[in-house]
N, C-alpha and C. Protein backbone atom coordinates (compact mmCIF):
# COMPACT_ATOMS: atom_id res chain seq x y z
N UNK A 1 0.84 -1.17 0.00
CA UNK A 1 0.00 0.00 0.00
C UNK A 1 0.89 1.23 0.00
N UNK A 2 0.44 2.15 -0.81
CA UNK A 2 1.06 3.59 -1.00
C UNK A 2 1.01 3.97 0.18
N UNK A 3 2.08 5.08 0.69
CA UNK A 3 1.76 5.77 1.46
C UNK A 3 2.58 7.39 1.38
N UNK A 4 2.12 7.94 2.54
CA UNK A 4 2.47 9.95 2.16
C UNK A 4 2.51 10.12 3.52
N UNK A 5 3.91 11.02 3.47
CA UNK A 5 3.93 11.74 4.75
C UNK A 5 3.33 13.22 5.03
N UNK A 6 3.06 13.17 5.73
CA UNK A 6 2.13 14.83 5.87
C UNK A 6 2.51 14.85 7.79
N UNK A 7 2.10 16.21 7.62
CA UNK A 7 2.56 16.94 8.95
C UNK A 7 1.02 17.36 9.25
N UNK A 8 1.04 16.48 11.05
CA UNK A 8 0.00 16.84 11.63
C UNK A 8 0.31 17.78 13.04
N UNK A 9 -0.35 18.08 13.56
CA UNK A 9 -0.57 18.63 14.68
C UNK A 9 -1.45 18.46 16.14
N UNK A 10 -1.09 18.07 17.12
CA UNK A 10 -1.34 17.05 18.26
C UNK A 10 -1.33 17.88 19.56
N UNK A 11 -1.85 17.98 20.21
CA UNK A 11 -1.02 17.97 21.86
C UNK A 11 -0.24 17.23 22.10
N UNK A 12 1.19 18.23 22.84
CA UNK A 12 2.35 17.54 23.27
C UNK A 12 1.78 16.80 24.22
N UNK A 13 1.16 16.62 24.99
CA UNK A 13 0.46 15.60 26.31
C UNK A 13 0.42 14.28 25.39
N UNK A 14 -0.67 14.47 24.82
CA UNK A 14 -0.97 13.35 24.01
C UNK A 14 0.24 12.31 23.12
N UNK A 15 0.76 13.18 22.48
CA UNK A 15 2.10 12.78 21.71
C UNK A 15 2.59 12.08 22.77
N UNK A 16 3.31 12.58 23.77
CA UNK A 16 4.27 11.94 24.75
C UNK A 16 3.82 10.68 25.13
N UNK A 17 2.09 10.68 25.34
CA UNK A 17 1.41 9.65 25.89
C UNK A 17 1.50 8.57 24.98
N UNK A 18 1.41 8.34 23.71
CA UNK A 18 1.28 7.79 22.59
C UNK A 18 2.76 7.34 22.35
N UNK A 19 3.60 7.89 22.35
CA UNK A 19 5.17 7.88 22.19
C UNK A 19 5.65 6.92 22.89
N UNK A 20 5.18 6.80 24.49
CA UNK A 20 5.52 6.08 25.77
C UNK A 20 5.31 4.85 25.31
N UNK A 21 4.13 4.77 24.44
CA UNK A 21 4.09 2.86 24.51
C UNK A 21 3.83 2.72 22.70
N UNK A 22 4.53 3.40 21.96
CA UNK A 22 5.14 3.13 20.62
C UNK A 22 6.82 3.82 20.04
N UNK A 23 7.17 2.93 19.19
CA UNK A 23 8.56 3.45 18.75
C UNK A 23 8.36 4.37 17.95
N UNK A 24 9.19 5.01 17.24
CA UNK A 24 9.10 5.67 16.35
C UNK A 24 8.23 5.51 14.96
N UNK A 25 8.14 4.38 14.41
CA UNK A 25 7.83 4.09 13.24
C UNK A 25 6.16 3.28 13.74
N UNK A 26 5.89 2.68 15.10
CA UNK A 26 5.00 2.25 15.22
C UNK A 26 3.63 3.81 15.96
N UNK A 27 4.19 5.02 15.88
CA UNK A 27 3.53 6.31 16.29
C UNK A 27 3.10 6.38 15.01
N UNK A 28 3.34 6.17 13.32
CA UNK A 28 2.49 6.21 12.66
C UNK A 28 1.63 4.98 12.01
N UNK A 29 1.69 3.76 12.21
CA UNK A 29 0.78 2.57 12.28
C UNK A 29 -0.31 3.08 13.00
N UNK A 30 0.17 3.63 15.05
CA UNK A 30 -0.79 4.10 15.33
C UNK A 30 -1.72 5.27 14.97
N UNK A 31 -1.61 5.95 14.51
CA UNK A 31 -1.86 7.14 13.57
C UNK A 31 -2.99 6.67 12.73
N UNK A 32 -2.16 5.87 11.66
CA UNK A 32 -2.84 5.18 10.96
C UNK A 32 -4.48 4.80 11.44
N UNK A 33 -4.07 3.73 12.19
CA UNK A 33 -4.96 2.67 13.00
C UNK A 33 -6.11 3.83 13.13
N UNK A 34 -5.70 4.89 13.93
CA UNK A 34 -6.75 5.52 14.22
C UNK A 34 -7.56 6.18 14.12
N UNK A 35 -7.25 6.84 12.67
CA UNK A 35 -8.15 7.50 11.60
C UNK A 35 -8.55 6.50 10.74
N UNK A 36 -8.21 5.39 10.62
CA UNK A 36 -9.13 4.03 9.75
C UNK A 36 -10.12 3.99 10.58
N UNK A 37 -10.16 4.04 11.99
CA UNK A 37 -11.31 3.09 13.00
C UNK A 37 -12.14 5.50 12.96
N UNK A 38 -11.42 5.70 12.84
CA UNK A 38 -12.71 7.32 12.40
C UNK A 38 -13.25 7.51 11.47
N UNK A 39 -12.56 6.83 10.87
CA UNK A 39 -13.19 6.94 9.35
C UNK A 39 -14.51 5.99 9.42
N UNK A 40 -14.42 4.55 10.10
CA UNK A 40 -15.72 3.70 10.05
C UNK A 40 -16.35 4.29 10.92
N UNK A 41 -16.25 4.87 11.82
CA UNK A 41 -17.29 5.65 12.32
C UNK A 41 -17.65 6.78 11.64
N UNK A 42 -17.45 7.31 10.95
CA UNK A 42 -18.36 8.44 10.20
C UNK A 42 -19.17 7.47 9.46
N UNK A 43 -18.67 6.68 8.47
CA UNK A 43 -19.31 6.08 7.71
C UNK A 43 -20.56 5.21 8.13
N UNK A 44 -20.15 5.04 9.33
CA UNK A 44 -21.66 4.10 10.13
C UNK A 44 -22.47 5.28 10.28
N UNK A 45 -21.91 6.25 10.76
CA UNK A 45 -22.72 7.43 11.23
C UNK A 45 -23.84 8.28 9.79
N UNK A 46 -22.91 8.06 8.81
CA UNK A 46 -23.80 8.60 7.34
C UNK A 46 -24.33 7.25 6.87
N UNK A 47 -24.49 5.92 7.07
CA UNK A 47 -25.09 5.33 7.32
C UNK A 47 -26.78 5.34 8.37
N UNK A 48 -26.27 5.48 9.39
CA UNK A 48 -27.21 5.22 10.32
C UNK A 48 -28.13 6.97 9.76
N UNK A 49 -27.88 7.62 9.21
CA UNK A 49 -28.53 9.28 8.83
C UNK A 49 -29.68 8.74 7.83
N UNK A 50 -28.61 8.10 7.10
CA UNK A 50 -29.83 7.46 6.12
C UNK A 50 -30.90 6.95 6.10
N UNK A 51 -30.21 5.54 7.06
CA UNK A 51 -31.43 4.69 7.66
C UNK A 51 -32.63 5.59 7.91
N UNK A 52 -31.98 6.67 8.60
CA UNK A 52 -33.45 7.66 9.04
C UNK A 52 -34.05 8.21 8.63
N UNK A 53 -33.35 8.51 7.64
CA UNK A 53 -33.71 9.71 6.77
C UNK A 53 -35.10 8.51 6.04
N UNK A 54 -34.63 7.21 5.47
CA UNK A 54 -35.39 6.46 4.63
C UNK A 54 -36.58 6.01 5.55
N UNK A 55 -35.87 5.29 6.70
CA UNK A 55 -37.14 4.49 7.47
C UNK A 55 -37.73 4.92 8.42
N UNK A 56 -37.11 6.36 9.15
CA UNK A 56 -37.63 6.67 10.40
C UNK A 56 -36.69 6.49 11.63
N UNK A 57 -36.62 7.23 12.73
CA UNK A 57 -35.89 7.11 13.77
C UNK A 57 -36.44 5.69 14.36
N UNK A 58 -34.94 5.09 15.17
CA UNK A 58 -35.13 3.88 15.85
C UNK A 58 -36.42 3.94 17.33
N UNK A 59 -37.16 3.24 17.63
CA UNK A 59 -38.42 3.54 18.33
C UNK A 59 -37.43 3.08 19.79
N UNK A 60 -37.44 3.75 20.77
CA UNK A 60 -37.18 3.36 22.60
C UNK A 60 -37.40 1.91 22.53
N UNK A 61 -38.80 1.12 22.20
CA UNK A 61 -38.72 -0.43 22.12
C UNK A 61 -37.64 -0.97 21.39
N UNK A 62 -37.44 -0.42 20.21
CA UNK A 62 -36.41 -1.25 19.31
C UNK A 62 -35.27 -1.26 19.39
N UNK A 63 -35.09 0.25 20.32
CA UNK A 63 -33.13 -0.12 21.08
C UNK A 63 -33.12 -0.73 21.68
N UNK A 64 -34.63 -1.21 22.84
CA UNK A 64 -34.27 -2.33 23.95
C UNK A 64 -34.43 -3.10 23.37
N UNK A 65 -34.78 -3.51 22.47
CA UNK A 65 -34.72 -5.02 22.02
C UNK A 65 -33.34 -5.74 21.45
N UNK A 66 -32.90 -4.20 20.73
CA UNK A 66 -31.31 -4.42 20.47
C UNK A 66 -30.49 -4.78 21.19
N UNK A 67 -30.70 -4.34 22.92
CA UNK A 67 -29.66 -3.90 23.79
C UNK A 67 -29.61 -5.40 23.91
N UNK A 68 -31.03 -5.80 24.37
CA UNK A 68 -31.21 -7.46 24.89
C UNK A 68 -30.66 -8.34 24.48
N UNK A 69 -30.45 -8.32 22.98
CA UNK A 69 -30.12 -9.44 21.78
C UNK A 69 -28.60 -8.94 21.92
N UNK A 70 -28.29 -8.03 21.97
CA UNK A 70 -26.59 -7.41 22.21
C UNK A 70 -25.95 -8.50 23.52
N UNK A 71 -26.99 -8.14 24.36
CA UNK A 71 -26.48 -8.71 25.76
C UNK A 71 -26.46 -10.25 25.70
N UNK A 72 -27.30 -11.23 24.95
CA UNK A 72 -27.59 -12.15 24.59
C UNK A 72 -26.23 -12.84 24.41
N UNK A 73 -25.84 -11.83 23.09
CA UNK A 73 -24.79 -12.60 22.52
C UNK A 73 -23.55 -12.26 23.42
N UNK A 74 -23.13 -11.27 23.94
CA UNK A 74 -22.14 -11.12 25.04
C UNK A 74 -22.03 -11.89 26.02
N UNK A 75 -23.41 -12.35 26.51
CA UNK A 75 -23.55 -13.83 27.59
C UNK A 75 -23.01 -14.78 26.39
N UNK A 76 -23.22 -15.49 25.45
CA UNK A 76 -23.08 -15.98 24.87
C UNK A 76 -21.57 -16.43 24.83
N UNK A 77 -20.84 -15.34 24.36
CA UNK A 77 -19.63 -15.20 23.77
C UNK A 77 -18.61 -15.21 24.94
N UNK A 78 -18.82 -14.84 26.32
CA UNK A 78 -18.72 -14.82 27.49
C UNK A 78 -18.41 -16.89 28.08
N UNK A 79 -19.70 -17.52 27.85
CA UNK A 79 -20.09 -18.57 28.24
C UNK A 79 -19.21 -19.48 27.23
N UNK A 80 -18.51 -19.41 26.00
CA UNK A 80 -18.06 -20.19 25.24
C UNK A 80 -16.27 -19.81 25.42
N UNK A 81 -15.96 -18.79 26.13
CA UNK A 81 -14.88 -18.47 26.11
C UNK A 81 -14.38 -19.16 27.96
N UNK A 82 -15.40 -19.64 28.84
CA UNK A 82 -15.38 -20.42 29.72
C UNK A 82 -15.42 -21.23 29.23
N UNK A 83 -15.66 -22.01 28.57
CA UNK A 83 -15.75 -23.42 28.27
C UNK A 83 -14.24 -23.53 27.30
N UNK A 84 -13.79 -22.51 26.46
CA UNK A 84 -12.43 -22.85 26.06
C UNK A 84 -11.28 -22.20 27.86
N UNK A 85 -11.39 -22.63 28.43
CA UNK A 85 -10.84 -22.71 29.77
C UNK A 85 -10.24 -20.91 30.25
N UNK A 86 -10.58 -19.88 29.21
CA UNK A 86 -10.77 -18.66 29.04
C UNK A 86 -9.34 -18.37 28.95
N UNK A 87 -8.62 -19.21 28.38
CA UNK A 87 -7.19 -18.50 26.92
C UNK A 87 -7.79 -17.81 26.02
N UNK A 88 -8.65 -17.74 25.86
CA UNK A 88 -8.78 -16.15 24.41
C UNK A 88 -8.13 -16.63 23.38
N UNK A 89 -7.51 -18.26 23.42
CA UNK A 89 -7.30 -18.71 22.29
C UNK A 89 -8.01 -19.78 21.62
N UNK A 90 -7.62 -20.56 20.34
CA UNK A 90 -8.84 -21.39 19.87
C UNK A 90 -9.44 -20.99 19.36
N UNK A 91 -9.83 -22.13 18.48
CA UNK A 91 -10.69 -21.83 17.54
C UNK A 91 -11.82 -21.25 17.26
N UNK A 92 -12.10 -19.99 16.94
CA UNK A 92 -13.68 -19.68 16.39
C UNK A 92 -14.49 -20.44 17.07
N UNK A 93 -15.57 -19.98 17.89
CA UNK A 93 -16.88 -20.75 17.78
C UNK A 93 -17.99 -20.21 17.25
């Protein structure tokens, strides 16, 4: 993959903070990393505009129903990662 250097601008706080637990060359991976994962959030976000724009805002029932089925699978995913003896390794279930 191509890439370009460009000059950004940060708080020194931040920089230092970021610096502390990357090397030199891994401060722009992180960089990277972190305007890819902003970028999918806008895009969910002009996503989710749409949705509304087309179908209507999400109804108070239909986030809880989301939240439930969210929580569902977190028990879920929770309960199978005990049963692999909870190494966080292994195979997919």
């Amino acid at each position: 993959m191509a890439t370009k250097k460009v000059t950004i601008t940060i708080p020194e706080d931040l920089l230092d903070e970021i610096r502390s637990e990357t090397d030199e060359r891994g401060l722009s991976a992180y960089v990277a990393e972190a305007l890819r994962a902003q970028r999918q959030r806008d895009r969910l976000l002009e996503l989710t505009e749409w949705l509304q724009e087309e179908y209507g805002p999400v109804s108070e029932e239909e986030q809880q129903q989301a939240a439930a089925e969210l929580d569902e699978i977190d028990a879920e995913h929770a309960r199978r990662r005990g049963a692999q003896g909870g190494s966080g390794t292994g195979a997919a279930a």
